[in-house]
PDB file of N, CA and C in Angstrom:
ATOM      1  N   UNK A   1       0.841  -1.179   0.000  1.00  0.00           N
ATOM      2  CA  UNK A   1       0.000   0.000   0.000  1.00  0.00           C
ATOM      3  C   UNK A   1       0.890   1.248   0.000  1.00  0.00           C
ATOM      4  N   UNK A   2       0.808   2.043  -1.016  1.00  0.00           N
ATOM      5  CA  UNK A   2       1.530   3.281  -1.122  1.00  0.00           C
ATOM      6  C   UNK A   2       0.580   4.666  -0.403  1.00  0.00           C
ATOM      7  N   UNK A   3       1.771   5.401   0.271  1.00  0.00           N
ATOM      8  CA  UNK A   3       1.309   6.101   1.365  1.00  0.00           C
ATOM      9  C   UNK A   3       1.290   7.481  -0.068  1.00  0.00           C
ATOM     10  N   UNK A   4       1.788   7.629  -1.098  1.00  0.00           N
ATOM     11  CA  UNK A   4       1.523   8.571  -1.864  1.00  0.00           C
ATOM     12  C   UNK A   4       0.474   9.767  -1.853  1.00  0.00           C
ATOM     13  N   UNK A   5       0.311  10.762  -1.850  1.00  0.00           N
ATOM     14  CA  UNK A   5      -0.210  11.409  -1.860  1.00  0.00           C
ATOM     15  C   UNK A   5      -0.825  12.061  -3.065  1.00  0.00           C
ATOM     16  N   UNK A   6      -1.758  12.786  -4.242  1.00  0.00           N
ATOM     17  CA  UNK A   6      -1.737  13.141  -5.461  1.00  0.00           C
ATOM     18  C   UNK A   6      -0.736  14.583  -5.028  1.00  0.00           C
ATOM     19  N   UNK A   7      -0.624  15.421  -6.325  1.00  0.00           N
ATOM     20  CA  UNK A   7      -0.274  16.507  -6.173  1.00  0.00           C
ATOM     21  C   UNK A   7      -0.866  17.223  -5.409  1.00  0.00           C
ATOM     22  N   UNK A   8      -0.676  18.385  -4.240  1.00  0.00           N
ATOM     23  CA  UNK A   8      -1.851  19.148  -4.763  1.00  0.00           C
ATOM     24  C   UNK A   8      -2.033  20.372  -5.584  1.00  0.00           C
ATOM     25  N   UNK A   9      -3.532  20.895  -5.650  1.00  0.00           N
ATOM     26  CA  UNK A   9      -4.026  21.938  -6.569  1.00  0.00           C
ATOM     27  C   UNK A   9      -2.986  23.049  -6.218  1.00  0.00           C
ATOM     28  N   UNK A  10      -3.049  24.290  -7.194  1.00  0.00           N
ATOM     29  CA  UNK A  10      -2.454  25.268  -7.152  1.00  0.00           C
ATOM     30  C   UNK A  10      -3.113  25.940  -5.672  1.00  0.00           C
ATOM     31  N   UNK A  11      -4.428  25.896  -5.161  1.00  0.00           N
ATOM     32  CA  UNK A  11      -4.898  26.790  -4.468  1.00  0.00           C
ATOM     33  C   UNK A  11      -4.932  26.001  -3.429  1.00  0.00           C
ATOM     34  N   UNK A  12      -4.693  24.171  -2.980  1.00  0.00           N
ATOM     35  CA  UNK A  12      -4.063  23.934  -1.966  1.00  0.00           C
ATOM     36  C   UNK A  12      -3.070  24.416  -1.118  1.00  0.00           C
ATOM     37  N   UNK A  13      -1.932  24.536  -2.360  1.00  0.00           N
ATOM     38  CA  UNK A  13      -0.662  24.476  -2.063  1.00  0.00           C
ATOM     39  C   UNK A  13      -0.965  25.868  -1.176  1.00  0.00           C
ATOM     40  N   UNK A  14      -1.320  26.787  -1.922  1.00  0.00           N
ATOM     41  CA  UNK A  14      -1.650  27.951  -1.316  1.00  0.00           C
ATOM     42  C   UNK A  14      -1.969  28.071   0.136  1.00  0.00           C
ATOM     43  N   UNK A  15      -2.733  27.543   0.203  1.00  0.00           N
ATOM     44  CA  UNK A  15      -3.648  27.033   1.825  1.00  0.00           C
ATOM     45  C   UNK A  15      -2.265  26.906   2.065  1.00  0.00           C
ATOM     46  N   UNK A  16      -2.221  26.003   2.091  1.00  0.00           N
ATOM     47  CA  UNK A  16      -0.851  25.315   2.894  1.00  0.00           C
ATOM     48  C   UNK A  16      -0.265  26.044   3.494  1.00  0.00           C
ATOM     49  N   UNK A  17       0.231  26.496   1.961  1.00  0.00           N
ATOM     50  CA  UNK A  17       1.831  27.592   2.846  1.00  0.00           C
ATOM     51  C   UNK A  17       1.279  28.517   3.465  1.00  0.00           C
ATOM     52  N   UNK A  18      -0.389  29.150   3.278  1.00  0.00           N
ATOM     53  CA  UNK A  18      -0.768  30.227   4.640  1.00  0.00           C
ATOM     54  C   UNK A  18      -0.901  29.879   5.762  1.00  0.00           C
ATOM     55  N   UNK A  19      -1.139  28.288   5.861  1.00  0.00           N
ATOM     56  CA  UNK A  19      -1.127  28.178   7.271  1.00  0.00           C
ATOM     57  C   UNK A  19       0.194  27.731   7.605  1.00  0.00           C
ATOM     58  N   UNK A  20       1.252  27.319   7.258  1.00  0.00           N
ATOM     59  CA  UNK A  20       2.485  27.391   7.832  1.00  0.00           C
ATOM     60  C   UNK A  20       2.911  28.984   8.086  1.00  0.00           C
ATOM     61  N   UNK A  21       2.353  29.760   7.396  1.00  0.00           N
ATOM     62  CA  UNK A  21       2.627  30.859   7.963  1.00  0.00           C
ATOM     63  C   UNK A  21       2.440  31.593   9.060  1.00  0.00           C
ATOM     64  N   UNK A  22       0.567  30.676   9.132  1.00  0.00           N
ATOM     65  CA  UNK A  22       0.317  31.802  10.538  1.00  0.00           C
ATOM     66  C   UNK A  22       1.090  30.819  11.271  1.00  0.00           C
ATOM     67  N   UNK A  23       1.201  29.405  10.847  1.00  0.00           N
ATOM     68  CA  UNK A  23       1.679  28.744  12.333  1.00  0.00           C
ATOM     69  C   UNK A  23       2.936  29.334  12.518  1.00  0.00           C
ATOM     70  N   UNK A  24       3.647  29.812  11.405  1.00  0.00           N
ATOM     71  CA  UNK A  24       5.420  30.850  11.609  1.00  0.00           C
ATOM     72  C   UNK A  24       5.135  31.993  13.030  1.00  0.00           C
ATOM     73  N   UNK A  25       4.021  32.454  12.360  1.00  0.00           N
ATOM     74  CA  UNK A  25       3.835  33.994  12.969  1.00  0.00           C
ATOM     75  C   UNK A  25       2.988  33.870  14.432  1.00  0.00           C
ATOM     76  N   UNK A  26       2.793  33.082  14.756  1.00  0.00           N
ATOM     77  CA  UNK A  26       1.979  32.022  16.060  1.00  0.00           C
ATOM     78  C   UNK A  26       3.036  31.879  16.902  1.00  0.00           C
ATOM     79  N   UNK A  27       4.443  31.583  16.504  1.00  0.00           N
ATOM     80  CA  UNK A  27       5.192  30.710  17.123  1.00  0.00           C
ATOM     81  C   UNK A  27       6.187  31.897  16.832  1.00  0.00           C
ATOM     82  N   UNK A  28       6.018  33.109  16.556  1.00  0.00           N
ATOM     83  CA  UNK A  28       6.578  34.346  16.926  1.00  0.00           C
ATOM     84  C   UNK A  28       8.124  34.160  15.835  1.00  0.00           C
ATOM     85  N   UNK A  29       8.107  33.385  14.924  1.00  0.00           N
ATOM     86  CA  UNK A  29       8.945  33.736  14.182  1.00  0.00           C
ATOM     87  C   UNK A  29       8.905  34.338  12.601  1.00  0.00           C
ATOM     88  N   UNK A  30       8.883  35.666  12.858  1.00  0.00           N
ATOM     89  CA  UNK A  30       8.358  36.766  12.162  1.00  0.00           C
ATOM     90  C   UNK A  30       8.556  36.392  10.630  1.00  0.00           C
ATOM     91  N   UNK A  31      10.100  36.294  10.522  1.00  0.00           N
ATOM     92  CA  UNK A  31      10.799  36.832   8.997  1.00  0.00           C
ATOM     93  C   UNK A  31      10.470  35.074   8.446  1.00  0.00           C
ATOM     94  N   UNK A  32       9.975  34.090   8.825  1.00  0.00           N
ATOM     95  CA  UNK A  32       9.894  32.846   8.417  1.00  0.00           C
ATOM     96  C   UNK A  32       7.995  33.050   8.240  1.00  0.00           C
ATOM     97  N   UNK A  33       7.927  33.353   8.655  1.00  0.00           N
ATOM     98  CA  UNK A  33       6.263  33.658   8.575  1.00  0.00           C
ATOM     99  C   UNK A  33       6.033  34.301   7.024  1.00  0.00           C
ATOM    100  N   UNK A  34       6.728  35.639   7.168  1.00  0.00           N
ATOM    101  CA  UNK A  34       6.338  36.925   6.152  1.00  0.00           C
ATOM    102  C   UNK A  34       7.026  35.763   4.752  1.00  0.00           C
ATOM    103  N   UNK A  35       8.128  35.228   5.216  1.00  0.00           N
ATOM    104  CA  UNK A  35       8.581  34.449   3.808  1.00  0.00           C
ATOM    105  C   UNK A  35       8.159  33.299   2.853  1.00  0.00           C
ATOM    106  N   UNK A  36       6.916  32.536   4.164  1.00  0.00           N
ATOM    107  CA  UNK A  36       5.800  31.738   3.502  1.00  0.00           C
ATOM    108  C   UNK A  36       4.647  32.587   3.008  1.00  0.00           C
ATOM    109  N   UNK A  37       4.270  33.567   3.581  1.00  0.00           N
ATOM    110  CA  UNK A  37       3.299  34.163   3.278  1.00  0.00           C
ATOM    111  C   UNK A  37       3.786  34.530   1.440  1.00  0.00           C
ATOM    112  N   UNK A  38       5.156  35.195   1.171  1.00  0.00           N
ATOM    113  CA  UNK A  38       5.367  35.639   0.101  1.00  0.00           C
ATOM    114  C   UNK A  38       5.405  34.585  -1.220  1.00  0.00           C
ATOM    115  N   UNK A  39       5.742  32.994  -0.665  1.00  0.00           N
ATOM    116  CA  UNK A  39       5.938  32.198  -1.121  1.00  0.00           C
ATOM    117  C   UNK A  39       4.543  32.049  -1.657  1.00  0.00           C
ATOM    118  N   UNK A  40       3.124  31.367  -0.815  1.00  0.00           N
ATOM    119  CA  UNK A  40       2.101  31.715  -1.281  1.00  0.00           C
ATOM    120  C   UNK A  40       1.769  32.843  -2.346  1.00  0.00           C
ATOM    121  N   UNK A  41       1.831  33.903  -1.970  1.00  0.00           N
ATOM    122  CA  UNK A  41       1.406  34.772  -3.005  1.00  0.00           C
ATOM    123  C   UNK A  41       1.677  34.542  -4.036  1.00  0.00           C
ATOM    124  N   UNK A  42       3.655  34.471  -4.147  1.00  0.00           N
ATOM    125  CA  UNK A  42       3.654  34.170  -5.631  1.00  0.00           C
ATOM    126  C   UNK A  42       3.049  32.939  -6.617  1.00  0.00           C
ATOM    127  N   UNK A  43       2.735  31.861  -5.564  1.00  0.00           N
ATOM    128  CA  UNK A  43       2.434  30.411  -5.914  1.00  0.00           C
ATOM    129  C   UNK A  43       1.270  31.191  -6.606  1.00  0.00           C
ATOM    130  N   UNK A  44      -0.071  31.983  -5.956  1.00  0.00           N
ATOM    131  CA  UNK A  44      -0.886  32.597  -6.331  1.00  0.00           C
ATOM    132  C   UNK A  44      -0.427  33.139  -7.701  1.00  0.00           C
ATOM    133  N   UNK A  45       0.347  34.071  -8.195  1.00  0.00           N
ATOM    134  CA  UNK A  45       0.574  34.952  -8.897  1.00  0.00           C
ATOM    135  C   UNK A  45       1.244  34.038 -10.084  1.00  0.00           C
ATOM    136  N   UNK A  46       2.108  33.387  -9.968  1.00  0.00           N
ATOM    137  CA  UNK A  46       2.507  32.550 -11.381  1.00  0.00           C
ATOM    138  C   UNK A  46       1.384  31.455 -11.940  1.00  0.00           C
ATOM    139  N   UNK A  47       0.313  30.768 -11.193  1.00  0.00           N
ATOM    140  CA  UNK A  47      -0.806  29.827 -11.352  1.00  0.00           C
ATOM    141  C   UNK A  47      -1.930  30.172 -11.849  1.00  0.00           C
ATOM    142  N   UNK A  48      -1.849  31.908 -11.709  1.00  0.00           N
ATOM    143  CA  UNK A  48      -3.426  32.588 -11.830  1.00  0.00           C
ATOM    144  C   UNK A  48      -4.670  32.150 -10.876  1.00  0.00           C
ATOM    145  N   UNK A  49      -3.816  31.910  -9.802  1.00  0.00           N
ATOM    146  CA  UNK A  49      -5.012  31.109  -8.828  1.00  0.00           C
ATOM    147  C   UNK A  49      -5.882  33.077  -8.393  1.00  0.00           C
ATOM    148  N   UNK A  50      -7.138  33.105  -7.806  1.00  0.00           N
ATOM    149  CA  UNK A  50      -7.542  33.900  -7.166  1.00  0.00           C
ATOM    150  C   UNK A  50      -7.566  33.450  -6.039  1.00  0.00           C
ATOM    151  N   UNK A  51      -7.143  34.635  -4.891  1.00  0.00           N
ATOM    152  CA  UNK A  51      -7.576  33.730  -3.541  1.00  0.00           C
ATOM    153  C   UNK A  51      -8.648  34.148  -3.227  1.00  0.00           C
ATOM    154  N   UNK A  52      -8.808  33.284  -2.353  1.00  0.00           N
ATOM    155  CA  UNK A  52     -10.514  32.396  -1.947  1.00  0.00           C
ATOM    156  C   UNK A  52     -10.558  33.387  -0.727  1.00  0.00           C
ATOM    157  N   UNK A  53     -11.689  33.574   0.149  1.00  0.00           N
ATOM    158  CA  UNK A  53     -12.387  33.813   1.339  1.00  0.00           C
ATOM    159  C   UNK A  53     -11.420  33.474   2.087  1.00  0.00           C
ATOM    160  N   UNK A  54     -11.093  31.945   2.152  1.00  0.00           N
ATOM    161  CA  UNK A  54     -10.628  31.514   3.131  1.00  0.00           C
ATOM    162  C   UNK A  54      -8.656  31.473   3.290  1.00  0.00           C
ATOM    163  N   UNK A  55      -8.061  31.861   2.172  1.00  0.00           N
ATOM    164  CA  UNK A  55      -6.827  32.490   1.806  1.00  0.00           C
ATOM    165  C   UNK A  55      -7.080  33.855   2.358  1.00  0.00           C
ATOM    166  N   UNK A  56      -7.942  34.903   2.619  1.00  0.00           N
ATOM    167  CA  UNK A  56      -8.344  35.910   2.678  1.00  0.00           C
ATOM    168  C   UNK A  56      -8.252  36.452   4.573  1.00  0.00           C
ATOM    169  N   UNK A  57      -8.727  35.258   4.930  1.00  0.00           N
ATOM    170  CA  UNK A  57      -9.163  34.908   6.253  1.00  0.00           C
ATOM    171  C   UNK A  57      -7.536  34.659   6.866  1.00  0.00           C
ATOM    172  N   UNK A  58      -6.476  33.920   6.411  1.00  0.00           N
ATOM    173  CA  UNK A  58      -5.417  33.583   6.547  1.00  0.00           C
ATOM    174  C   UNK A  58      -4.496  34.654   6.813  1.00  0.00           C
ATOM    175  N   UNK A  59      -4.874  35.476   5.890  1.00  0.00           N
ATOM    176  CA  UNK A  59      -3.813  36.893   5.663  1.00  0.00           C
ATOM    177  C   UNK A  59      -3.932  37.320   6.595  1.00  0.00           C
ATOM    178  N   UNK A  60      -5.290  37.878   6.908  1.00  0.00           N
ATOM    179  CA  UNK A  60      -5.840  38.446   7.886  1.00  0.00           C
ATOM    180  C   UNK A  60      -5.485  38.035   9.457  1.00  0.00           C
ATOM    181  N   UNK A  61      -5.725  36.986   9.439  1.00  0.00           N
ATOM    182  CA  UNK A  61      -4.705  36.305  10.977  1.00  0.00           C
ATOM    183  C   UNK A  61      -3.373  36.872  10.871  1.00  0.00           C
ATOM    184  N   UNK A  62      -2.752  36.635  10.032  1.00  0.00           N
ATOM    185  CA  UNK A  62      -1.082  36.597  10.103  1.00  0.00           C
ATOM    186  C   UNK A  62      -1.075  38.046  10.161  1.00  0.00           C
ATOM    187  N   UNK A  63      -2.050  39.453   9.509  1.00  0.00           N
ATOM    188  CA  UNK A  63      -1.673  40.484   9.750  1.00  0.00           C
ATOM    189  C   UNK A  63      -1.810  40.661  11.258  1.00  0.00           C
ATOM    190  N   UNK A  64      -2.923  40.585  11.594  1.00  0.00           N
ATOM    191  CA  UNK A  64      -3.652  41.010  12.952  1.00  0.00           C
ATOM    192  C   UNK A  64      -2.477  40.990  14.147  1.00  0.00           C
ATOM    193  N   UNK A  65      -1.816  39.677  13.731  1.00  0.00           N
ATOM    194  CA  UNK A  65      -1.063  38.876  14.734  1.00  0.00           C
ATOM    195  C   UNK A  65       0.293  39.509  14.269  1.00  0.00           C
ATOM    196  N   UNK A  66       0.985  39.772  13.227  1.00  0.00           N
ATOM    197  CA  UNK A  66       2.192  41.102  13.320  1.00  0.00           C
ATOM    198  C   UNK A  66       1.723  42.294  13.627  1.00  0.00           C
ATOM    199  N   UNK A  67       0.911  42.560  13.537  1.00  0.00           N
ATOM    200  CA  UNK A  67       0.007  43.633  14.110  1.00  0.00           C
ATOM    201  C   UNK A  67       0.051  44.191  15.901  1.00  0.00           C
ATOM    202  N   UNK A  68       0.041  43.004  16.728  1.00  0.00           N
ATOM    203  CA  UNK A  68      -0.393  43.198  17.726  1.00  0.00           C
ATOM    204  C   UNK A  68       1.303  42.898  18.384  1.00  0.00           C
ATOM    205  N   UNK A  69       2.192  42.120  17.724  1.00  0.00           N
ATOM    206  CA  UNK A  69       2.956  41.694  18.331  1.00  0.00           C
ATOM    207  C   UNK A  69       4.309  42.767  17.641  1.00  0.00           C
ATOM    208  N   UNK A  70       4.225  43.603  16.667  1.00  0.00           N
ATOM    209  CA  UNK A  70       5.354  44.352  16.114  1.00  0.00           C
ATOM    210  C   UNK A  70       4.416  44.972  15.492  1.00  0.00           C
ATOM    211  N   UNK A  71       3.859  46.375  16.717  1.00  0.00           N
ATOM    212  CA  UNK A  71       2.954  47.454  15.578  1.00  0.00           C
ATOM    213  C   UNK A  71       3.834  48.561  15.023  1.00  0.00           C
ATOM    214  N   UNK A  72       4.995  48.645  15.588  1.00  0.00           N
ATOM    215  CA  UNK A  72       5.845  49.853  14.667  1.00  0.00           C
ATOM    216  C   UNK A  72       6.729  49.681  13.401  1.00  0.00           C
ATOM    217  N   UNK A  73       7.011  47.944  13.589  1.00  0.00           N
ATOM    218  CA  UNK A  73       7.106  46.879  12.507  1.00  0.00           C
ATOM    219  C   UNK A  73       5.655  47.261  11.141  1.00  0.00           C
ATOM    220  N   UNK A  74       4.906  47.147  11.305  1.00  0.00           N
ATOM    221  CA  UNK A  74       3.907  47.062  10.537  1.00  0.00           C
ATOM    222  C   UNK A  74       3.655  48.515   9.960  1.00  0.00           C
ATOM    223  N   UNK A  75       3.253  49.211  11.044  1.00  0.00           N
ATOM    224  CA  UNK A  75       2.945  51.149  10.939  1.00  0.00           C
ATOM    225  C   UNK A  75       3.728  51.155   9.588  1.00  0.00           C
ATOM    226  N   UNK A  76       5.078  51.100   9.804  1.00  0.00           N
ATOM    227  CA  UNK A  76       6.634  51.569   9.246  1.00  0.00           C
ATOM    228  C   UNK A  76       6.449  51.001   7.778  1.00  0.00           C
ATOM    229  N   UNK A  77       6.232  49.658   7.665  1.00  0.00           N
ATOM    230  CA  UNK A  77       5.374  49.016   5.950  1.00  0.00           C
ATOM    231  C   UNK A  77       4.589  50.359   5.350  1.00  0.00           C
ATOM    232  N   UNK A  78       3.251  50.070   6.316  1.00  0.00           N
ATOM    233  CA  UNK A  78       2.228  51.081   5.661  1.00  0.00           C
ATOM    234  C   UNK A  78       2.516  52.527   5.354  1.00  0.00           C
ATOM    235  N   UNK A  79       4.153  53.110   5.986  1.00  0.00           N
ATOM    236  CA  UNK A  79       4.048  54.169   5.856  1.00  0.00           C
ATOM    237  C   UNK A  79       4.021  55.202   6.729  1.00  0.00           C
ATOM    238  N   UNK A  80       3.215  54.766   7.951  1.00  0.00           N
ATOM    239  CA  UNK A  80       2.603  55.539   8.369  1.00  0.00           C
ATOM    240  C   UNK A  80       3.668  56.182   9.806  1.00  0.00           C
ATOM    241  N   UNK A  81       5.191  56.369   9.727  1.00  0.00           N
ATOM    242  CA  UNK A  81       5.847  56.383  10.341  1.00  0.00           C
ATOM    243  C   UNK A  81       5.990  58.036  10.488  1.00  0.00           C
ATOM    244  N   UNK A  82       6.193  58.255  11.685  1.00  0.00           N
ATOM    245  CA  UNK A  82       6.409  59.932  12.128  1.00  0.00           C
ATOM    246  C   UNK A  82       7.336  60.602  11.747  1.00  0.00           C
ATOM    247  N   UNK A  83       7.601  61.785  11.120  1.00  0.00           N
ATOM    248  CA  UNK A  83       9.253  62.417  11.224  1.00  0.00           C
ATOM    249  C   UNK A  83       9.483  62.495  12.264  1.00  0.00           C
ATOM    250  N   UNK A  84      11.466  62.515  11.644  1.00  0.00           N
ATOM    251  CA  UNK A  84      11.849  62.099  13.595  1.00  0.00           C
ATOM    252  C   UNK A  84      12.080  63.699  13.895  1.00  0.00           C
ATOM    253  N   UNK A  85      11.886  64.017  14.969  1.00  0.00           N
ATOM    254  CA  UNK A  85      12.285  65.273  15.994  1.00  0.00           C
ATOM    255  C   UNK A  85      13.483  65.842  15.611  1.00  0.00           C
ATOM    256  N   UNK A  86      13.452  67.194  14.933  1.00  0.00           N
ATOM    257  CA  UNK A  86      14.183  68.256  14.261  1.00  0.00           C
ATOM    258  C   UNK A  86      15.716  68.210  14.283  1.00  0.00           C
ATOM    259  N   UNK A  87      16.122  67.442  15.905  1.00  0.00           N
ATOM    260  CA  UNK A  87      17.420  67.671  16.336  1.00  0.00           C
ATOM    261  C   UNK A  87      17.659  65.951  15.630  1.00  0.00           C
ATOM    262  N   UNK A  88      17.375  65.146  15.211  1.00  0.00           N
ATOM    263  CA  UNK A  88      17.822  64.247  14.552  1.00  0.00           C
ATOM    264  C   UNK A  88      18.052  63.848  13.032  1.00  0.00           C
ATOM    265  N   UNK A  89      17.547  65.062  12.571  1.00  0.00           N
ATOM    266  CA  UNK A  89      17.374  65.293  11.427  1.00  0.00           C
ATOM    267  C   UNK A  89      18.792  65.516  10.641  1.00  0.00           C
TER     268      UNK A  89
END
């Protein structure tokens, strides 16, 4: 009996690597997290997969959760970072 598995779909694989991600970003290791997450995407982006609700739902964890655990980490992405105080300039 072969323990084989089929391939899986393009939008498995996807799944997949989002949830190794949040489980990255769960287990507080940031830059291994953000690097499955990117891995996904592109899996997304070369396959023409759309993501689903539930790819959607995934992101959303893994943001929330760099979010809460590195918000000046995140702010600093979006931009949304302060000028620094005149004398550091």
């Amino acid at each position: 009996m072969s323990d084989e598995r089929p391939p899986l779909s393009p939008t498995e694989k996807i799944r997949d690597q989002l949830r190794e991600a949040l489980a990255a970003v769960n287990g507080l290791e940031l830059e291994h997290s953000f690097g499955k997450l990117l891995d996904a995407l592109h899996e997304a982006a070369v396959n023409g997969v759309q993501l689903t609700e539930a790819h959607n739902q995934i992101i959303g964890l893994i943001r929330r959760r760099v979010e809460t655990t590195w918000p000046e980490t995140v702010f600093g992405y979006r931009g949304e970072l302060e000028a620094p105080p005149d004398d550091e300039v």
